[in-house]
C-alpha atoms as a PDB file:
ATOM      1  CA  UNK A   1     -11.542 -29.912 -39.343  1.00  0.00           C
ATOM      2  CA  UNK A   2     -14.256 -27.435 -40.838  1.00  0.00           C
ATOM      3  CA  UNK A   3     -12.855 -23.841 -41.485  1.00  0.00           C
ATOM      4  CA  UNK A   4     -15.997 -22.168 -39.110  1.00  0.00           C
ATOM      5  CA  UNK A   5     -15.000 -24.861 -36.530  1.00  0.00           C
ATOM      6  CA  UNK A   6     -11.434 -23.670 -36.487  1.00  0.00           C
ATOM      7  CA  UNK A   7     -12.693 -19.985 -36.644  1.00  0.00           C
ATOM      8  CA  UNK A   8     -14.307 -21.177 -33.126  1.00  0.00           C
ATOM      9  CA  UNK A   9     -11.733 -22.664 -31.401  1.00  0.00           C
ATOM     10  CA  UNK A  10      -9.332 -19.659 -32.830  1.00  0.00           C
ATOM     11  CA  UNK A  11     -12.070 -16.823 -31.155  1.00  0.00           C
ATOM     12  CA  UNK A  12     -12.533 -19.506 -28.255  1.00  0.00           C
ATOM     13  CA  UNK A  13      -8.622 -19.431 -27.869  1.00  0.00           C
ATOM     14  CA  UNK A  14      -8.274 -15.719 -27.961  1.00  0.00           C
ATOM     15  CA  UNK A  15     -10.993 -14.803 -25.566  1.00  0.00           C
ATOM     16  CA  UNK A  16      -9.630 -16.900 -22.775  1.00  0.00           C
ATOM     17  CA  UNK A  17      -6.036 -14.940 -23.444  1.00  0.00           C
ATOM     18  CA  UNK A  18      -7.566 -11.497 -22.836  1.00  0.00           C
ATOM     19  CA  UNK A  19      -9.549 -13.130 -19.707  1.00  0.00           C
ATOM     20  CA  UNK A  20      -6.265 -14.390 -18.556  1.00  0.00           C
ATOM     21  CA  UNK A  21      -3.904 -11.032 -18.829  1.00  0.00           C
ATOM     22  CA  UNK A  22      -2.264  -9.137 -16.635  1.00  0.00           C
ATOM     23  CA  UNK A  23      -3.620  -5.749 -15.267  1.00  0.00           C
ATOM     24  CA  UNK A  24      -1.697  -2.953 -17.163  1.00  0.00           C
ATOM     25  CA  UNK A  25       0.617  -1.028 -14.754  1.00  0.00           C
ATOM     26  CA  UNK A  26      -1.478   2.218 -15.021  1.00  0.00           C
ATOM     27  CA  UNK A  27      -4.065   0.672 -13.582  1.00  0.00           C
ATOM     28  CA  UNK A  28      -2.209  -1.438 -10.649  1.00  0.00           C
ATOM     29  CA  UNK A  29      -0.978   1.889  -9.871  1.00  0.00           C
ATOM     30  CA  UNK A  30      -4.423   3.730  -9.803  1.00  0.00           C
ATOM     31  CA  UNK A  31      -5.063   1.202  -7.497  1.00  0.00           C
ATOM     32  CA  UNK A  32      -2.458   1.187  -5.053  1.00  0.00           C
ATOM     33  CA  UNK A  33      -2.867   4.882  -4.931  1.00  0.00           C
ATOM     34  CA  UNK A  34      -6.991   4.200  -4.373  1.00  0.00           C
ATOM     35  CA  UNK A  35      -5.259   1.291  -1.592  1.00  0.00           C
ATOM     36  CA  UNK A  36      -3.029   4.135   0.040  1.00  0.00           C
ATOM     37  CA  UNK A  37      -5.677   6.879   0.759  1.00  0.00           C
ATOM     38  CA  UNK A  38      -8.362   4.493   2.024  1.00  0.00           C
ATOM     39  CA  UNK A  39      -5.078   3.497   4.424  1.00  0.00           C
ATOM     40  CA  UNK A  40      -4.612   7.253   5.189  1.00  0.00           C
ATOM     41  CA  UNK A  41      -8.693   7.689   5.879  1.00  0.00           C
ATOM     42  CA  UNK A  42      -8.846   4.770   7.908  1.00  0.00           C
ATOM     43  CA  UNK A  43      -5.854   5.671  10.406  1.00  0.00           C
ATOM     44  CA  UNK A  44      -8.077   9.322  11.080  1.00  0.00           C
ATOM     45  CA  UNK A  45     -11.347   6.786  11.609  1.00  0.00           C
ATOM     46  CA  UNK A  46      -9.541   3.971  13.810  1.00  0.00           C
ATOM     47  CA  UNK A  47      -6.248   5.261  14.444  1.00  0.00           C
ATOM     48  CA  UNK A  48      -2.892   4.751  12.982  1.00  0.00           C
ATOM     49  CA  UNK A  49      -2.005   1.750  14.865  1.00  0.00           C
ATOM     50  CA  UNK A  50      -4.836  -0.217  13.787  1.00  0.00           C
ATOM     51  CA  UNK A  51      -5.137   0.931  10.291  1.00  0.00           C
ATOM     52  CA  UNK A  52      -1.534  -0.254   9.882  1.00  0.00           C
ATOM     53  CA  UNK A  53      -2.395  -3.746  11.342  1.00  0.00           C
ATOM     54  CA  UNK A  54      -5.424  -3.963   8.681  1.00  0.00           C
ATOM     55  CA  UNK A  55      -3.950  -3.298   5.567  1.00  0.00           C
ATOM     56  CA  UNK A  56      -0.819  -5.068   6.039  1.00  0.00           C
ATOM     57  CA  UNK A  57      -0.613  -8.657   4.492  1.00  0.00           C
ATOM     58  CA  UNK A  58       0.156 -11.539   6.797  1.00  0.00           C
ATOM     59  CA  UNK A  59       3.688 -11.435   5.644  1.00  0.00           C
ATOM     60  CA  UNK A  60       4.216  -7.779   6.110  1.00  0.00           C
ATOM     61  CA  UNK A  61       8.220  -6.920   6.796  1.00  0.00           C
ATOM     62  CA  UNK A  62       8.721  -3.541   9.070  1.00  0.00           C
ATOM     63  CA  UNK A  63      11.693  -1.885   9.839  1.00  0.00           C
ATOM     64  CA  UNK A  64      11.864  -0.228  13.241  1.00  0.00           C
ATOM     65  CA  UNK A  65      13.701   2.420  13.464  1.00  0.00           C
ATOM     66  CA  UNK A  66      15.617   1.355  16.547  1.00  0.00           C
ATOM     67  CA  UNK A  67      15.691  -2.290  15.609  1.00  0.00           C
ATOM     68  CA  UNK A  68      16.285  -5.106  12.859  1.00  0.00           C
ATOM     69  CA  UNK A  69      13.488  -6.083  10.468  1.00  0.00           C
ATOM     70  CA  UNK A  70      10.523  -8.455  11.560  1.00  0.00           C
ATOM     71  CA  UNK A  71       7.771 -10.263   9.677  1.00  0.00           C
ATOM     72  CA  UNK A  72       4.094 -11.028  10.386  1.00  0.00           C
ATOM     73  CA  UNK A  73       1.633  -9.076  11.409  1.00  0.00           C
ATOM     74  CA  UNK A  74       2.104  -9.876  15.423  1.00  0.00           C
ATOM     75  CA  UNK A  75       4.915  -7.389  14.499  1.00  0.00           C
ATOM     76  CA  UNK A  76       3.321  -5.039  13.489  1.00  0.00           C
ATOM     77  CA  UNK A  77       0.461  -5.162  16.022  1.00  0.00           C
ATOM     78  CA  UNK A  78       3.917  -5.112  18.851  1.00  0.00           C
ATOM     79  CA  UNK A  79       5.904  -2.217  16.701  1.00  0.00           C
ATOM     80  CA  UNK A  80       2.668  -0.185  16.753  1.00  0.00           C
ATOM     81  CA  UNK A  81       1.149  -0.904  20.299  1.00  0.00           C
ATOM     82  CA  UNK A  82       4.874   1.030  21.049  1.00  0.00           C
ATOM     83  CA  UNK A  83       3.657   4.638  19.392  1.00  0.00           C
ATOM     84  CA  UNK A  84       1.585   7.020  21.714  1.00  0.00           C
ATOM     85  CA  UNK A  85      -2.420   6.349  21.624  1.00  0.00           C
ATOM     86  CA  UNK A  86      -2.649  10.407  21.178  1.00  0.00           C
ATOM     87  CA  UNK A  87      -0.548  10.571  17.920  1.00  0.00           C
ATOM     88  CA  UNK A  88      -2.116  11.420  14.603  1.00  0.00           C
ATOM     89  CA  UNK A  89      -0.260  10.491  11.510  1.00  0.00           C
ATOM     90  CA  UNK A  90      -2.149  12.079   8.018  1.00  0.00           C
ATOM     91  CA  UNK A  91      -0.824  11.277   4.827  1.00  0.00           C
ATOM     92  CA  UNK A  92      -1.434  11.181   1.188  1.00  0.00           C
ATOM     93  CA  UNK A  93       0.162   8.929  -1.509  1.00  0.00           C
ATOM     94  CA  UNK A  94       2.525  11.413  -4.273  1.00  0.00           C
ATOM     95  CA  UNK A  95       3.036   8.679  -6.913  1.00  0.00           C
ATOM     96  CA  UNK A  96       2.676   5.324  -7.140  1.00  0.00           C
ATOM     97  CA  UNK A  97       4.935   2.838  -9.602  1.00  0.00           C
ATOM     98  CA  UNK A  98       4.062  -0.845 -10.576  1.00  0.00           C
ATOM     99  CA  UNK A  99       5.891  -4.026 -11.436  1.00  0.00           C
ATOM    100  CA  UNK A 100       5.268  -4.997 -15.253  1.00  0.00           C
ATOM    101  CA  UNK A 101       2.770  -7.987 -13.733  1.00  0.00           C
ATOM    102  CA  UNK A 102       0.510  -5.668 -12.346  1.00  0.00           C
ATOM    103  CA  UNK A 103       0.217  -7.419  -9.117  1.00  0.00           C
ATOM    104  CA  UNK A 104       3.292  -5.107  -7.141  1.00  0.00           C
ATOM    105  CA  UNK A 105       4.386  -1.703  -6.637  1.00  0.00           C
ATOM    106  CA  UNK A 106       5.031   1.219  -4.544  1.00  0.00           C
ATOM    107  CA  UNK A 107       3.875   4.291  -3.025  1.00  0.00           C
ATOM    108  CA  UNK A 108       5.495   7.212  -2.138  1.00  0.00           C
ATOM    109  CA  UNK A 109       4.285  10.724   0.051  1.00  0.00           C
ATOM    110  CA  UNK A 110       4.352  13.067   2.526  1.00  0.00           C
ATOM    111  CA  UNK A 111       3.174  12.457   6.603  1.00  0.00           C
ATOM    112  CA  UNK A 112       2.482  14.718   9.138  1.00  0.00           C
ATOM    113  CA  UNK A 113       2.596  14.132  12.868  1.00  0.00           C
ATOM    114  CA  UNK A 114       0.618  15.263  15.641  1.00  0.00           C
ATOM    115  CA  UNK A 115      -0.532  14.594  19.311  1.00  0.00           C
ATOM    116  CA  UNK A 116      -3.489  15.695  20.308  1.00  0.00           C
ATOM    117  CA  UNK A 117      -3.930  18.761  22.476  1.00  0.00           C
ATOM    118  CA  UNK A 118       0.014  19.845  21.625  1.00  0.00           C
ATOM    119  CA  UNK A 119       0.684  22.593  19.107  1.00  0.00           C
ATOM    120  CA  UNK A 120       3.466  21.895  16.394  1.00  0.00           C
ATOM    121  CA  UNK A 121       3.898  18.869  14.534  1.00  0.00           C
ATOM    122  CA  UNK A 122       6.759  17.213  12.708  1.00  0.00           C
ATOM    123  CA  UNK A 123       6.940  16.195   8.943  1.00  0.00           C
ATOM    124  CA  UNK A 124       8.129  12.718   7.069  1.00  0.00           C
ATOM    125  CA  UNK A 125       8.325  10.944   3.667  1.00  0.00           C
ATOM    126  CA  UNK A 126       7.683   7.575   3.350  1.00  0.00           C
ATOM    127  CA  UNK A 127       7.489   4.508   1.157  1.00  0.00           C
ATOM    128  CA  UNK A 128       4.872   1.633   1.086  1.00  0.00           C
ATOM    129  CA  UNK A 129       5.464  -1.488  -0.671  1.00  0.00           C
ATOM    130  CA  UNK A 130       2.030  -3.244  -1.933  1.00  0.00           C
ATOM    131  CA  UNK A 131       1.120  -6.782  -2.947  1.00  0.00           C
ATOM    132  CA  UNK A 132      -1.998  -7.681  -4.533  1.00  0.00           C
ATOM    133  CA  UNK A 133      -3.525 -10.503  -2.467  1.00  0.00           C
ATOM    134  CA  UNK A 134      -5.317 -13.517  -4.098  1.00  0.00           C
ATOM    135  CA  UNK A 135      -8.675 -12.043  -3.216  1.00  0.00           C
ATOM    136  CA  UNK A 136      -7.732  -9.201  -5.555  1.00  0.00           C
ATOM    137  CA  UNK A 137      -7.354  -6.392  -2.880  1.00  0.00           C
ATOM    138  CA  UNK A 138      -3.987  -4.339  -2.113  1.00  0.00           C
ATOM    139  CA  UNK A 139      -1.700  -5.262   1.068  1.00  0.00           C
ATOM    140  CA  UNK A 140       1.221  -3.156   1.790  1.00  0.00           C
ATOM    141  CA  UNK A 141       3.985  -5.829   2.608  1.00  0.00           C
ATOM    142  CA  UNK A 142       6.690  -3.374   3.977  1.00  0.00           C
ATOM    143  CA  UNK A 143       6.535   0.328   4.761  1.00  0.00           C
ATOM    144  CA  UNK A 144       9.612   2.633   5.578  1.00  0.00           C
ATOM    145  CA  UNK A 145       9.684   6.492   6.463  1.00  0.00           C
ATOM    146  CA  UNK A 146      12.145   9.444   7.358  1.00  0.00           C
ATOM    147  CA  UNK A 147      11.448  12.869   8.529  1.00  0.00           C
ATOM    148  CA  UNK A 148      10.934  15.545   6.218  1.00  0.00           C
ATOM    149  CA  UNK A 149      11.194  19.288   5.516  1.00  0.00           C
ATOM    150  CA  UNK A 150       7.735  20.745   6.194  1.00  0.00           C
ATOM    151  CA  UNK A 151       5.227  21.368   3.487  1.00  0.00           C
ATOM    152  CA  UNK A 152       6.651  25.115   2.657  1.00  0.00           C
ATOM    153  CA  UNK A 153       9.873  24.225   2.108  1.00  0.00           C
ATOM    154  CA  UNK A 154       9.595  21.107  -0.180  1.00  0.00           C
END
């Protein structure tokens, strides 16, 4: 074989690999961060409930508080359909960390709870697990959460 035509077939070779690798981690994580406050944005547009149903993946795991885990996103429509239609949840990802393949991670923050029309509100941490789908966008596949001190005395 010619020496250009291996050149070729060497550059050919090597272009495909880059095509074909992984996202680096930094990134994954930029995104799941990105994937976490468009979450947070959409629960103040639509409403907790619903934002949860549309950004979890069809195999989404919760964890009731007052029950055993359950998968699918019936679940989650059931588990949130439970939760008053005046509460407000805000949050905002801390830190995100990804797997070395790019394609699953966590995020981690601070929530803050509030009914509308009542004073006072109460304060959690919680933890969202995130798949990348096939169609490239971020689904969080299992979300837990605890109560927390208030902002002032974290």
């Amino acid at each position: 074989m010619p020496p250009v035509l291996q050149r070729l077939i060497a550059l050919s070779a090597m272009g495909l690999a880059a095509c074909a690798t992984v996202p680096a981690p930094e990134t994954a994580e930029q995104e799941m961060m990105a994937a976490d406050r468009a979450f947070a944005a959409r629960a103040m547009e639509i409403g907790a409930g619903a934002a949860f149903v549309e950004f979890a993946a069809d195999d989404v795991t919760i964890f009731p508080s007052a029950g055993v885990p359950q998968t699918g996103k019936a679940a989650v429509e059931a588990w949130t359909s439970t939760w008053p239609q005046d509460m407000i949840i805000a949050w905002a990802p801390e830190a995100a960390h990804a797997g070395s393949g790019g394609d699953f991670g966590y995020t981690w923050g601070y929530a803050t709870y509030t009914t509308a029309g009542q004073a006072g509100a109460s304060y959690g941490k919680y933890i969202t697990v995130w798949q990348r789908q096939p169609d490239g966008a971020w689904k969080w596949i299992a979300d837990m959460g605890a109560s927390a001190p208030p902002p002032e005395a974290r």
